[in-house]
N, C-alpha and C. Protein backbone atom coordinates (compact mmCIF):
# COMPACT_ATOMS: atom_id res chain seq x y z
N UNK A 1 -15.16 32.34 -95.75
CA UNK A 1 -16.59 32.30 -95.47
C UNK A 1 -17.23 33.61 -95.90
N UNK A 2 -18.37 33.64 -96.68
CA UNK A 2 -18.77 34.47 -96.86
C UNK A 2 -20.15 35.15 -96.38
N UNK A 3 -20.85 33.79 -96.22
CA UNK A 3 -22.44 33.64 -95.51
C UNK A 3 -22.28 34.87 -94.20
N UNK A 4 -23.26 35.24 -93.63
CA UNK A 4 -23.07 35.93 -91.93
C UNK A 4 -23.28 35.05 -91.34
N UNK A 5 -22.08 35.23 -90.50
CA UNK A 5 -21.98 34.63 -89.19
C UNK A 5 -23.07 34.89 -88.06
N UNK A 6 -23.71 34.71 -87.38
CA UNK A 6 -24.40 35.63 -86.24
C UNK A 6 -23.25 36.01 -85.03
N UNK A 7 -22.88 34.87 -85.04
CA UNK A 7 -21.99 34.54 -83.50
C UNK A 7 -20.80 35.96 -84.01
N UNK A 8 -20.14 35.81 -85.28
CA UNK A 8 -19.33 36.99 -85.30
C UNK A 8 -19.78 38.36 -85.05
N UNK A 9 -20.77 38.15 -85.88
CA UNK A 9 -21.58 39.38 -85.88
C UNK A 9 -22.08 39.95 -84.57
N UNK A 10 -22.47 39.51 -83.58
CA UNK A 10 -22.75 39.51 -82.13
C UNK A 10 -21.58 39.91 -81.43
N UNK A 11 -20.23 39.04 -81.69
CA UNK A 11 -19.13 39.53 -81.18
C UNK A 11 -18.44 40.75 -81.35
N UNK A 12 -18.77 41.39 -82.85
CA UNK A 12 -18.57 42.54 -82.77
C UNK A 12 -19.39 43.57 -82.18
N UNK A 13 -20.86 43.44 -81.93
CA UNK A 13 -21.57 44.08 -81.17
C UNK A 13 -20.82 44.39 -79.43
N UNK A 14 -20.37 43.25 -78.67
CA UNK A 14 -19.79 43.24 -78.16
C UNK A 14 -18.32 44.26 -77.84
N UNK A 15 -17.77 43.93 -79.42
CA UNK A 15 -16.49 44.85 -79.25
C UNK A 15 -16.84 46.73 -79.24
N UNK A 16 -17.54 47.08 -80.32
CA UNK A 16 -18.57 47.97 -80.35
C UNK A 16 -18.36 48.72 -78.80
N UNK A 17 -19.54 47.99 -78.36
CA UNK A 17 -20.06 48.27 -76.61
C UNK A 17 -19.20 48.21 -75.86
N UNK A 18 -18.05 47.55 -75.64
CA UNK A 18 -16.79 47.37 -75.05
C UNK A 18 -15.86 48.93 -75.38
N UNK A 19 -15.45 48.99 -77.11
CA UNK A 19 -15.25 50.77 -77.37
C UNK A 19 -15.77 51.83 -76.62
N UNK A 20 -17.15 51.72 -76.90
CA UNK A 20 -17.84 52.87 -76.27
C UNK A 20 -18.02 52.67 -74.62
N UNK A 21 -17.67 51.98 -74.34
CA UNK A 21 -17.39 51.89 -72.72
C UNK A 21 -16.08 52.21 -71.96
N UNK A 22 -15.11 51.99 -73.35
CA UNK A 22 -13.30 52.72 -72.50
C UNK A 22 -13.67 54.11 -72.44
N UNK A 23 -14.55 54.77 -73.82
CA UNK A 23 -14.68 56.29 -73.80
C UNK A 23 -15.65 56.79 -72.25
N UNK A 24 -16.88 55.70 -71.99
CA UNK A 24 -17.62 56.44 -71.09
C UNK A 24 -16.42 56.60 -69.68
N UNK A 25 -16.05 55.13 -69.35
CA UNK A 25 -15.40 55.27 -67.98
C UNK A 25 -14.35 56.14 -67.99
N UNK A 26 -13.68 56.85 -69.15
CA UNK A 26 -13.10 57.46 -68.87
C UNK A 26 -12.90 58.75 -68.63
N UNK A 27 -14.56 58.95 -69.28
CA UNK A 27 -15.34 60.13 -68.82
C UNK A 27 -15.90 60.40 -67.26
N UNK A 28 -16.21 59.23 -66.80
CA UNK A 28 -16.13 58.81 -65.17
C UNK A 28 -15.09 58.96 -64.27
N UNK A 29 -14.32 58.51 -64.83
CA UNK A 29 -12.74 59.18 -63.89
C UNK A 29 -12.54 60.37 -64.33
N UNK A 30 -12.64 61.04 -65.10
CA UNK A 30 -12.44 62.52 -65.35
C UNK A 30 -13.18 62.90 -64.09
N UNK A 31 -14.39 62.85 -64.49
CA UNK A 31 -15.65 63.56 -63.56
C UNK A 31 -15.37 63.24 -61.80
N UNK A 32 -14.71 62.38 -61.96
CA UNK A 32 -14.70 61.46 -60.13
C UNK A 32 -13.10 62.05 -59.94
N UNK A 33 -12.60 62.47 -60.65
CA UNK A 33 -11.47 63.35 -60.49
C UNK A 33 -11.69 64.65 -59.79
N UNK A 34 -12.14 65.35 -60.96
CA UNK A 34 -13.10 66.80 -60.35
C UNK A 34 -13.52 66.63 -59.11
N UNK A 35 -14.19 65.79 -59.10
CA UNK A 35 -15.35 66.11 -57.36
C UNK A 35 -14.27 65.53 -56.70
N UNK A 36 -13.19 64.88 -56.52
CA UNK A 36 -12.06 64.39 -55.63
C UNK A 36 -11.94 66.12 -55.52
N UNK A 37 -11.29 66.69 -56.38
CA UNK A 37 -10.12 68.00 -56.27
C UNK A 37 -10.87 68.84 -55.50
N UNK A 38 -12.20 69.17 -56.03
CA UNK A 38 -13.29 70.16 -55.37
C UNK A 38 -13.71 69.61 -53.70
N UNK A 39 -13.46 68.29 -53.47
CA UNK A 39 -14.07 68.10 -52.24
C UNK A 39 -12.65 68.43 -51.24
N UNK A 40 -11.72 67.84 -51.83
CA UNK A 40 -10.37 68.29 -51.46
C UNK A 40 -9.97 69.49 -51.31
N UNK A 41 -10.75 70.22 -52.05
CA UNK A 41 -10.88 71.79 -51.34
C UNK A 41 -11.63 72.47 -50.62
N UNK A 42 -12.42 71.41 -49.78
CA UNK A 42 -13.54 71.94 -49.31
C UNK A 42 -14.95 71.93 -49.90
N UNK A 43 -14.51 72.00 -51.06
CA UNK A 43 -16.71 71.93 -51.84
C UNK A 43 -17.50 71.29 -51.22
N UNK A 44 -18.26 72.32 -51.27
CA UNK A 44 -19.89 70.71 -50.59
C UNK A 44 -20.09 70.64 -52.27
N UNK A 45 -20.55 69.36 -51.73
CA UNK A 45 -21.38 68.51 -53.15
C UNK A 45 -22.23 69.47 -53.70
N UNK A 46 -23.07 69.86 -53.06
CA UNK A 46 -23.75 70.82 -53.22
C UNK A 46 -23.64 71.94 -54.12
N UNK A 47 -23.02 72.54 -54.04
CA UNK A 47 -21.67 73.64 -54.57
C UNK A 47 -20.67 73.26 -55.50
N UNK A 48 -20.73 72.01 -56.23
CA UNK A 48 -19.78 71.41 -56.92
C UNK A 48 -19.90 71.96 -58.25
N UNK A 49 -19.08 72.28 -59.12
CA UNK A 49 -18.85 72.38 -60.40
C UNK A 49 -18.61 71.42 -60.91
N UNK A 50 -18.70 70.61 -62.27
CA UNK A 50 -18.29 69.57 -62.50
C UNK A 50 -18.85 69.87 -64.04
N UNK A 51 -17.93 69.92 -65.37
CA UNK A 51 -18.12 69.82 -66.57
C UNK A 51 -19.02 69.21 -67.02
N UNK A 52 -20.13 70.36 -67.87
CA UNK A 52 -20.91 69.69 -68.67
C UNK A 52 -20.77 68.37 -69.36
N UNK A 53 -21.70 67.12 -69.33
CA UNK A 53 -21.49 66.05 -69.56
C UNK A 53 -22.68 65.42 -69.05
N UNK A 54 -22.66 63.93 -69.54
CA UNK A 54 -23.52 62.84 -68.53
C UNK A 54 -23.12 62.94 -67.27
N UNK A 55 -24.14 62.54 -66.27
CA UNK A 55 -23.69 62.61 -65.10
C UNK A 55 -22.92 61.00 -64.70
N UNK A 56 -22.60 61.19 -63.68
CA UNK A 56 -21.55 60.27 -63.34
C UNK A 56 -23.08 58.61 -63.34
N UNK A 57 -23.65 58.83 -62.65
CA UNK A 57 -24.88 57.75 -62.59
C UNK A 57 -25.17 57.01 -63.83
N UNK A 58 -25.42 57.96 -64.81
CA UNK A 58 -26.07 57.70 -65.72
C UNK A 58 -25.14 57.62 -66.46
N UNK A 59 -23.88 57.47 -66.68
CA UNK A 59 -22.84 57.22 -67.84
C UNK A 59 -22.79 55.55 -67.28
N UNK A 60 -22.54 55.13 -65.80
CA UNK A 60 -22.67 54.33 -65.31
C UNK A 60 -23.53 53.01 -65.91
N UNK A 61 -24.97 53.90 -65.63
CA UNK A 61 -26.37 53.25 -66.12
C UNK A 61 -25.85 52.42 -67.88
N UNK A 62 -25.50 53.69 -68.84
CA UNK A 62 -25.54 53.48 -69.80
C UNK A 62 -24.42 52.51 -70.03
N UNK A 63 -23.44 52.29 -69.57
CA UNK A 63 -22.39 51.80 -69.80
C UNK A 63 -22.70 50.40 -69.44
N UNK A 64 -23.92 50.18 -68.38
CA UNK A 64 -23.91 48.43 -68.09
C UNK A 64 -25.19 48.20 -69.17
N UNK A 65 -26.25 48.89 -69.54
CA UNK A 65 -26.82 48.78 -70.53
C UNK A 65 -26.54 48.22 -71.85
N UNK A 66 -25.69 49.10 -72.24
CA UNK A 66 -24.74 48.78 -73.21
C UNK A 66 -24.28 47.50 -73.95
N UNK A 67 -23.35 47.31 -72.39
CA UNK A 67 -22.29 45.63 -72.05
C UNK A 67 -23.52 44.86 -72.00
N UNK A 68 -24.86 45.13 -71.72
CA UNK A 68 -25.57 43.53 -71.34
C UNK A 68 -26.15 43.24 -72.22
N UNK A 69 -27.02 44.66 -72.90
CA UNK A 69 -27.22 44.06 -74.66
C UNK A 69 -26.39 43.30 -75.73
N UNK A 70 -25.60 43.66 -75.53
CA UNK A 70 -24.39 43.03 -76.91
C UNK A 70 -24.02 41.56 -76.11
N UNK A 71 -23.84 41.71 -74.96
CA UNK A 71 -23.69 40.10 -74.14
C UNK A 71 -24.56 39.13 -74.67
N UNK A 72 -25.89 39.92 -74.18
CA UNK A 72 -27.21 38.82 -74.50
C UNK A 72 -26.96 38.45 -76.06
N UNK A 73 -27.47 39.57 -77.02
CA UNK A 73 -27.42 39.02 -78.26
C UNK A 73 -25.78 37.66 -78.94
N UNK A 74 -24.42 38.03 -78.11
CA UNK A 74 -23.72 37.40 -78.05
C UNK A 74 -23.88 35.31 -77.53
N UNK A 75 -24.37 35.77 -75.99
CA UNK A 75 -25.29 34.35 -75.69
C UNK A 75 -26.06 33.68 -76.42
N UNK A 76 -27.10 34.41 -77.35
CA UNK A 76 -27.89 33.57 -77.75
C UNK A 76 -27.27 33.01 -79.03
N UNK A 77 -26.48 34.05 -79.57
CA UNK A 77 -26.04 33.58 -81.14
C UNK A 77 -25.25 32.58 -80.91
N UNK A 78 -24.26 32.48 -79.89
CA UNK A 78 -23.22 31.25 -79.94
C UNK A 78 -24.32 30.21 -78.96
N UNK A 79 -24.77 30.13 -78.26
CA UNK A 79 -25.98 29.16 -77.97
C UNK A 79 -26.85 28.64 -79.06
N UNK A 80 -26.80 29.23 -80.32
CA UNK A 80 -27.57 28.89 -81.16
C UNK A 80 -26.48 27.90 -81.87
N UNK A 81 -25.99 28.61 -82.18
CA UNK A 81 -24.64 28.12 -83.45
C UNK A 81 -23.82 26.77 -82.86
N UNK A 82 -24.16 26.59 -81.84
CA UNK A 82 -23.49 25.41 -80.39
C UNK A 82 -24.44 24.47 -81.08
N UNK A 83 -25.99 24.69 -80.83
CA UNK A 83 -26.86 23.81 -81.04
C UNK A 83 -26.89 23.31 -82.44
N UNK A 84 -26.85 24.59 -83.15
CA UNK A 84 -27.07 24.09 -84.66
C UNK A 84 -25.67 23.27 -85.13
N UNK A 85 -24.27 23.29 -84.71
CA UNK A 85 -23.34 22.19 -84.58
C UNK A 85 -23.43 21.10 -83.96
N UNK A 86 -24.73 21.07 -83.45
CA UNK A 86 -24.89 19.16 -82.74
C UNK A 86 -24.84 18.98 -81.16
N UNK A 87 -24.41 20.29 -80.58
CA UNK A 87 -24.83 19.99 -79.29
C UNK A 87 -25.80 20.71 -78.41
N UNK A 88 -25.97 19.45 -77.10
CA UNK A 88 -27.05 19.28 -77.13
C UNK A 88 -27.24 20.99 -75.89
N UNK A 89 -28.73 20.87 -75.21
CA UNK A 89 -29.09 22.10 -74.24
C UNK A 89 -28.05 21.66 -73.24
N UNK A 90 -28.07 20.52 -72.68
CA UNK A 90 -27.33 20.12 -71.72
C UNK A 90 -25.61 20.21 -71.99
N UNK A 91 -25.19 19.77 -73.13
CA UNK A 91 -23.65 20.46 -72.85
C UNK A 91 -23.58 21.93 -73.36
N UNK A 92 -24.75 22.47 -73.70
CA UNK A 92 -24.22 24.03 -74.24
C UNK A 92 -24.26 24.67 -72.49
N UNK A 93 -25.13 23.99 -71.73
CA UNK A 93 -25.48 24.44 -69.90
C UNK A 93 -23.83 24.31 -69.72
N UNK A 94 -23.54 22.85 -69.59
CA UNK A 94 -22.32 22.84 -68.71
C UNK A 94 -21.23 23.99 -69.33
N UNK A 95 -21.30 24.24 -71.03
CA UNK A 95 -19.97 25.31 -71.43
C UNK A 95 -20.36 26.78 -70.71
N UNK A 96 -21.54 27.34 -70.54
CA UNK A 96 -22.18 28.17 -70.27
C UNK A 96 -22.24 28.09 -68.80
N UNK A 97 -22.02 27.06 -67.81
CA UNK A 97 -21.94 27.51 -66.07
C UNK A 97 -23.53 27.79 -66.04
N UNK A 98 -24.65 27.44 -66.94
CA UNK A 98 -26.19 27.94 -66.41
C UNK A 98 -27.14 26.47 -66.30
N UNK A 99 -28.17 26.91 -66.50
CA UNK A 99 -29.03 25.41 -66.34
C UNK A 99 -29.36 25.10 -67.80
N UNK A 100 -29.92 23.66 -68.41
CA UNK A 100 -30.33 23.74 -69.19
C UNK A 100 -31.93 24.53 -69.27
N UNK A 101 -32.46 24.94 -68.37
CA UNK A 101 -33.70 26.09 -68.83
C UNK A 101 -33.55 26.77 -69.42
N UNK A 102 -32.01 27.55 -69.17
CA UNK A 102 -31.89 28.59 -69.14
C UNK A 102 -31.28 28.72 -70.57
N UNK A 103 -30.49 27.64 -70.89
CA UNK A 103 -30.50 27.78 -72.66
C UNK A 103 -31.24 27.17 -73.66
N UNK A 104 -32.06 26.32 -73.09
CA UNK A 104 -33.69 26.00 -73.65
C UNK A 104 -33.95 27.80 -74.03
N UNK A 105 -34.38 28.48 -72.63
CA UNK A 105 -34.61 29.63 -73.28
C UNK A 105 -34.08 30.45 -74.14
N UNK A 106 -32.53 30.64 -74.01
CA UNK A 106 -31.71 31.32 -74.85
C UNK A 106 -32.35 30.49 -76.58
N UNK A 107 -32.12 29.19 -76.79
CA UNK A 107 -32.86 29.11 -78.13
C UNK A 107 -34.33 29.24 -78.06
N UNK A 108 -35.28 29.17 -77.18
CA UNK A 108 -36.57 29.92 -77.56
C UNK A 108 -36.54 31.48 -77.82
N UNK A 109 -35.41 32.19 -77.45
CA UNK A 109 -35.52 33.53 -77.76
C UNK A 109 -34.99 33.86 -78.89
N UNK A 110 -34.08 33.43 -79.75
CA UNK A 110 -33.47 33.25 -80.93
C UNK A 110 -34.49 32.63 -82.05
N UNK A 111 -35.56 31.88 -81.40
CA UNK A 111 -36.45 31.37 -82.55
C UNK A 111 -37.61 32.56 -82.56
N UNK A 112 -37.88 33.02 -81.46
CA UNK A 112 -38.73 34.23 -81.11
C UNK A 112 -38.68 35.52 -81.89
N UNK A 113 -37.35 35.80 -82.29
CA UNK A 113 -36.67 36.67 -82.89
C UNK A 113 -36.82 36.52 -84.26
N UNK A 114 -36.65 35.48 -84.75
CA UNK A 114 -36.52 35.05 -86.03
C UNK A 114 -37.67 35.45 -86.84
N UNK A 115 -39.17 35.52 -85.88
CA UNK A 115 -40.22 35.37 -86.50
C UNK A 115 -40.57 36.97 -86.57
């Protein structure tokens, strides 16, 4: 195949965001390490040292950010590519566990896009 796929193409977005998410959390346990050792010695939070970096919140933040963009664009492309193979809102709902509104919308947002 040579055409683009979306649905692949989406899935690698996915893998992408998935990469850069082993690096953040593991920047998170580093950091949730530190404030273990420092509180374990007594530190107030307050008083904490903790290596320049994102903060623990906001690596957090970014990390579900991330995962839900590449999800969504993932949903809609294989919701699309479902439909454009012949089936219908109602069995792309039941493969999907959602309502058919809700992938009515997923292809109104894919046609939304388009334009």
């Amino acid at each position: 195949m040579t055409d683009p796929d979306p649905v692949l193409e989406a899935l690698e977005d996915v893998v992408v965001a998935a990469r850069a998410n082993v690096v953040t959390w593991m920047g998170v346990m580093d950091r949730a390490d530190a404030v273990r050792e420092q509180r374990r010695l007594g530190v107030r939070y307050r008083d904490m040292e903790v290596d320049a970096g994102i903060p623990i919140i906001d690596a957090i933040s970014g990390a579900q950010e991330r995962l839900n963009a590449a999800a969504a664009r993932f949903r809609r492309a294989t919701a699309n590519e479902l439909h454009a193979e012949g089936m219908s809102a109602a069995e792309i709902a039941r493969a999907f566990g959602v309502s058919r509104q809700r992938v009515a919308n997923l292809l109104g947002e894919e046609t939304e896009a388009q334009q």
